[in-house]
PDB file of N, CA and C in Angstrom:
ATOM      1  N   UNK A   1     -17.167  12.281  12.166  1.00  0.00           N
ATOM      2  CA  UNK A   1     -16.083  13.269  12.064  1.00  0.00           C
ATOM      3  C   UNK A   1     -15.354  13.135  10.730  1.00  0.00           C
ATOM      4  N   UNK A   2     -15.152  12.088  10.261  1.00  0.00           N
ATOM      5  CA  UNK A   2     -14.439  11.688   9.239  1.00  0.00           C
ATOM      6  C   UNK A   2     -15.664  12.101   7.810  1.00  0.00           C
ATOM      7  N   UNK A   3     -16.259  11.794   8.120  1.00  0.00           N
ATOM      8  CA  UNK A   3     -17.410  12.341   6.801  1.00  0.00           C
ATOM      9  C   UNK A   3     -17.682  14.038   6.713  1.00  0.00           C
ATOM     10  N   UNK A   4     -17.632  14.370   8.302  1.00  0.00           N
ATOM     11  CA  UNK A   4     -17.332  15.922   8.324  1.00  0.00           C
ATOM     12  C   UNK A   4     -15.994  16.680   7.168  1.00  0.00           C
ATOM     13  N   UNK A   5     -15.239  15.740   7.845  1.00  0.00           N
ATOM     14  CA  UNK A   5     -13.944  16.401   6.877  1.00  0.00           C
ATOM     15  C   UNK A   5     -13.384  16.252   5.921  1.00  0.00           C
ATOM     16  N   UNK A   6     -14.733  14.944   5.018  1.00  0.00           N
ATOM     17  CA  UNK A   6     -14.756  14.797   3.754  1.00  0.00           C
ATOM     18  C   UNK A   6     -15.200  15.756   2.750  1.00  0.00           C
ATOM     19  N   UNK A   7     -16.519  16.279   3.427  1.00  0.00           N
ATOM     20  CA  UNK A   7     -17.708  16.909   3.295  1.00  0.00           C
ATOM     21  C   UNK A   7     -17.023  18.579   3.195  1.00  0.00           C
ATOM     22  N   UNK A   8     -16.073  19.234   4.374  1.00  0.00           N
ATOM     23  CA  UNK A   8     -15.429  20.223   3.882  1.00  0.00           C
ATOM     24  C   UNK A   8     -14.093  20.168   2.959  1.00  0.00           C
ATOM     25  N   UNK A   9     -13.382  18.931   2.784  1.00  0.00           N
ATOM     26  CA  UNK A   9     -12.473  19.012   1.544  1.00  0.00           C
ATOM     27  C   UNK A   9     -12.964  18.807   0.078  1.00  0.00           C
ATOM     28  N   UNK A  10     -14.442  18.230   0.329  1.00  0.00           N
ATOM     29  CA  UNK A  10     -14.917  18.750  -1.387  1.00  0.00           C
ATOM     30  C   UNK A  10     -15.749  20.074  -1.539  1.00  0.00           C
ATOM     31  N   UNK A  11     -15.820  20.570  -0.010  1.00  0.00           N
ATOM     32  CA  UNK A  11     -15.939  22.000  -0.618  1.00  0.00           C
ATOM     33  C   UNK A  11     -14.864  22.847  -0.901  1.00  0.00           C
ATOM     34  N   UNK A  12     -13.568  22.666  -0.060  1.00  0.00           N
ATOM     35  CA  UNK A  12     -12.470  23.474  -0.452  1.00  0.00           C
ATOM     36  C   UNK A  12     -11.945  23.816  -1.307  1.00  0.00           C
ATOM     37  N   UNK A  13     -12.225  22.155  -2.013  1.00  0.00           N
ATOM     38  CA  UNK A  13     -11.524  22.216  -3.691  1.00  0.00           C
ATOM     39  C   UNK A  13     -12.572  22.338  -4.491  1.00  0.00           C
ATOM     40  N   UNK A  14     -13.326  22.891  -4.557  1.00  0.00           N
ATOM     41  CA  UNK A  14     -14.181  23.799  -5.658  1.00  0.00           C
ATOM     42  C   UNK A  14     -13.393  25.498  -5.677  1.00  0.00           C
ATOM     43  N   UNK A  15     -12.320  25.823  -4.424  1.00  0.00           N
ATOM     44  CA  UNK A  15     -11.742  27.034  -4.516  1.00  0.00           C
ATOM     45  C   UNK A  15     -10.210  27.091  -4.269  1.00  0.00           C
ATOM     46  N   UNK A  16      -9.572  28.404  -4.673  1.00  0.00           N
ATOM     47  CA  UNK A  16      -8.657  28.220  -5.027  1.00  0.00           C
ATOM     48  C   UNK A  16      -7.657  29.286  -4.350  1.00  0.00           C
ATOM     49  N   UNK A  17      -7.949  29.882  -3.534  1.00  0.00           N
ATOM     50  CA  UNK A  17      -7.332  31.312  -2.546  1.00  0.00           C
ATOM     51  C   UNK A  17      -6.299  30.614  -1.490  1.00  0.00           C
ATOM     52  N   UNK A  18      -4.995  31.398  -1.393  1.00  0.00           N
ATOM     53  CA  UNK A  18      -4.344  30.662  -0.542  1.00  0.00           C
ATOM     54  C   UNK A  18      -4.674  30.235   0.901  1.00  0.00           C
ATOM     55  N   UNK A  19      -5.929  30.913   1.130  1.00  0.00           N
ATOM     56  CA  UNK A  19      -6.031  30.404   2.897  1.00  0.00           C
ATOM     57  C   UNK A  19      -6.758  28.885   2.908  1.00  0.00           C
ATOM     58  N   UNK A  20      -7.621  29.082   1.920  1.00  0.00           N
ATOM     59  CA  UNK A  20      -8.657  27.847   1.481  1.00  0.00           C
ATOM     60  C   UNK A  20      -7.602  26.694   0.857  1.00  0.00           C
ATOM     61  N   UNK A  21      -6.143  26.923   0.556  1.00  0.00           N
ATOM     62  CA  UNK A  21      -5.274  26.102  -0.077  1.00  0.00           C
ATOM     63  C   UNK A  21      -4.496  25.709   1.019  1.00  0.00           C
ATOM     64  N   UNK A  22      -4.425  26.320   1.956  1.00  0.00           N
ATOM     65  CA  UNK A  22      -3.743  26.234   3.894  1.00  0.00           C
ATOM     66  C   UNK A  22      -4.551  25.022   4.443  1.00  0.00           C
ATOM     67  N   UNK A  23      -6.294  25.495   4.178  1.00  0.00           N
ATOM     68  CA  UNK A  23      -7.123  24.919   5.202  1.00  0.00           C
ATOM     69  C   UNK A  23      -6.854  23.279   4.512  1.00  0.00           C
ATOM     70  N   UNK A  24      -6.729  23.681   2.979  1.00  0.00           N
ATOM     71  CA  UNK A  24      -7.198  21.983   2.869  1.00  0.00           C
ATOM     72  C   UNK A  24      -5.935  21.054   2.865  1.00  0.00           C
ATOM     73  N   UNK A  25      -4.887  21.431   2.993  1.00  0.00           N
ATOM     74  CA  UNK A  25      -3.427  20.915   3.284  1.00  0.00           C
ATOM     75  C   UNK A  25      -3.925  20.078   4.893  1.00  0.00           C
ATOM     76  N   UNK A  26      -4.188  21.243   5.440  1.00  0.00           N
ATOM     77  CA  UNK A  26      -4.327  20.590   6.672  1.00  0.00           C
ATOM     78  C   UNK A  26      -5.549  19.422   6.897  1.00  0.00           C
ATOM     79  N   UNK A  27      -7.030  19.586   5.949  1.00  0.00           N
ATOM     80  CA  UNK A  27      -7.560  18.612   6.338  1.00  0.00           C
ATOM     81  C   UNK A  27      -7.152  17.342   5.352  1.00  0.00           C
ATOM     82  N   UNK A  28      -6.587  17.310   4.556  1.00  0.00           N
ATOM     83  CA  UNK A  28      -5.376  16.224   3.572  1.00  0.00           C
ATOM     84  C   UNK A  28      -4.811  15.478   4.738  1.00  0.00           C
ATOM     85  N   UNK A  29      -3.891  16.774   5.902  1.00  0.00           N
ATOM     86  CA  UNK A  29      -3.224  15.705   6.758  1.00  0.00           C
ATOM     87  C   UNK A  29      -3.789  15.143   7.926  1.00  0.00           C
ATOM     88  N   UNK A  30      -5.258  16.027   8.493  1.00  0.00           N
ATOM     89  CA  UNK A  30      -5.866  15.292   9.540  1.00  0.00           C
ATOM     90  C   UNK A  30      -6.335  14.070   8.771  1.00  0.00           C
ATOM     91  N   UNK A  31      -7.204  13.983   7.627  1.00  0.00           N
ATOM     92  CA  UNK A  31      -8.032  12.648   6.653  1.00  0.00           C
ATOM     93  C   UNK A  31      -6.902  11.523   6.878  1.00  0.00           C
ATOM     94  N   UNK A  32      -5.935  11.829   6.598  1.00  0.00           N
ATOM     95  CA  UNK A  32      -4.596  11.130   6.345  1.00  0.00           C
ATOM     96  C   UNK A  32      -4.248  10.279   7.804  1.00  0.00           C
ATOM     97  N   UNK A  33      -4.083  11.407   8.540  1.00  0.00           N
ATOM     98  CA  UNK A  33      -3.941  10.773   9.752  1.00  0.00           C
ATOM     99  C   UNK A  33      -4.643  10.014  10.490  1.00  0.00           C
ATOM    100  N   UNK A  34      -5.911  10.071  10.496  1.00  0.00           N
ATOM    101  CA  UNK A  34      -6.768   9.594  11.054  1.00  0.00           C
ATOM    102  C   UNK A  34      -7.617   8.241  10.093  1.00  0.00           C
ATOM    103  N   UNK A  35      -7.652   8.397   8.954  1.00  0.00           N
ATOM    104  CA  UNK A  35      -7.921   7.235   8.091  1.00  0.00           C
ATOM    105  C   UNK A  35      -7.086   6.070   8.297  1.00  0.00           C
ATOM    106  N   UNK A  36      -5.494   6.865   7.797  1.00  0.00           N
ATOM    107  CA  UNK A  36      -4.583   5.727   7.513  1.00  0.00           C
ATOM    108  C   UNK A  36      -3.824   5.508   8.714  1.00  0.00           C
ATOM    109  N   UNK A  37      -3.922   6.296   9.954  1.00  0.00           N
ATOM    110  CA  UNK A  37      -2.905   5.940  10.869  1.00  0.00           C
ATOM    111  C   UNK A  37      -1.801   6.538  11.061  1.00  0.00           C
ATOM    112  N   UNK A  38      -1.673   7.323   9.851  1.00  0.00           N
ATOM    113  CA  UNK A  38      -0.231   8.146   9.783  1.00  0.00           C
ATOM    114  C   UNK A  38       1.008   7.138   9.209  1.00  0.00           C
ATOM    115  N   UNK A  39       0.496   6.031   8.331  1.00  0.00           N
ATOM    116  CA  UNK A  39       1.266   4.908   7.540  1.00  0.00           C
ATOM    117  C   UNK A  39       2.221   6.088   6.919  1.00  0.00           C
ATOM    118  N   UNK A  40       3.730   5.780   6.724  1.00  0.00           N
ATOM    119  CA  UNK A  40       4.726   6.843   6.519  1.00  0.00           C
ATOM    120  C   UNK A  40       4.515   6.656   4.678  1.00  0.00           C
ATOM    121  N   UNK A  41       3.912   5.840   4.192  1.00  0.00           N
ATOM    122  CA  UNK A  41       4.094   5.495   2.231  1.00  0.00           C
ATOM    123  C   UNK A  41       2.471   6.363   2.929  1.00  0.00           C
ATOM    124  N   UNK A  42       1.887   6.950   3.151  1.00  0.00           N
ATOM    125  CA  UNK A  42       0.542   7.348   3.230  1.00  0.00           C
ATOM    126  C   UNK A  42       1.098   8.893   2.695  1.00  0.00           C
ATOM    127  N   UNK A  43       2.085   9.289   4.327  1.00  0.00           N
ATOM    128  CA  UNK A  43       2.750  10.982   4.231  1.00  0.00           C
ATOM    129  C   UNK A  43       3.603  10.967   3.270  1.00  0.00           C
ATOM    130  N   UNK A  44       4.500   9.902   2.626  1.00  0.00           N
ATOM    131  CA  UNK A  44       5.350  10.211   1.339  1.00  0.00           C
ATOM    132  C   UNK A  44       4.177  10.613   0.180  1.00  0.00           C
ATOM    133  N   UNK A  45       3.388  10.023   0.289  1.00  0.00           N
ATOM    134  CA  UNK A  45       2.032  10.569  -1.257  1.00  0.00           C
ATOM    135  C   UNK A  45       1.762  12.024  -0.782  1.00  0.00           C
ATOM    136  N   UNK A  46       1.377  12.221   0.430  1.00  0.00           N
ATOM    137  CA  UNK A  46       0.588  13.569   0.597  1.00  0.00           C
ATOM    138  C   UNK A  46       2.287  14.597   0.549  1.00  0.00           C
ATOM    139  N   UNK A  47       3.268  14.562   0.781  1.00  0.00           N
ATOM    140  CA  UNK A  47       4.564  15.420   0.447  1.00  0.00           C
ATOM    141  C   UNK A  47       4.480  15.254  -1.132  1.00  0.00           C
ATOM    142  N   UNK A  48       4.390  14.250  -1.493  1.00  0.00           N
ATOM    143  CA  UNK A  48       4.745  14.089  -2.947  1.00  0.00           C
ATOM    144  C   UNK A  48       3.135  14.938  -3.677  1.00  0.00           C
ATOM    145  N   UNK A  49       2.489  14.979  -3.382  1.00  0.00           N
ATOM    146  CA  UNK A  49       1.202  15.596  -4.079  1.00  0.00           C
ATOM    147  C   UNK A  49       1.234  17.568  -3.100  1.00  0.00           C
ATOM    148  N   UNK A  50       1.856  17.047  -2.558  1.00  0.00           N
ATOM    149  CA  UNK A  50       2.052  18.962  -2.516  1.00  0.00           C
ATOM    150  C   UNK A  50       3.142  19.574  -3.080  1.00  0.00           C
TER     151      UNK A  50
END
């Protein structure tokens, strides 16, 4: 699952349309969540990089 949603965030960011800029916010915060646990210095980077 986790390689799944690696696999569609390097396709996302080859584009640049706001829905495709929606989708990959969100798989930023599932990767995030599910990698790191939801560590809160994890969600301060992903706020700070949006």
């Amino acid at each position: 699952m986790i390689f799944n949603g690696i696999t569609i965030l390097l396709i996302l960011s080859s584009t640049n349309s706001e829905k495709d800029k929606f989708v990959r916010e969100l798989i930023y915060t599932y990767l995030a969540f599910v990698i790191f646990k939801a560590k809160p210095i994890v969600l301060e980077l992903f706020e700070y990089s949006v």
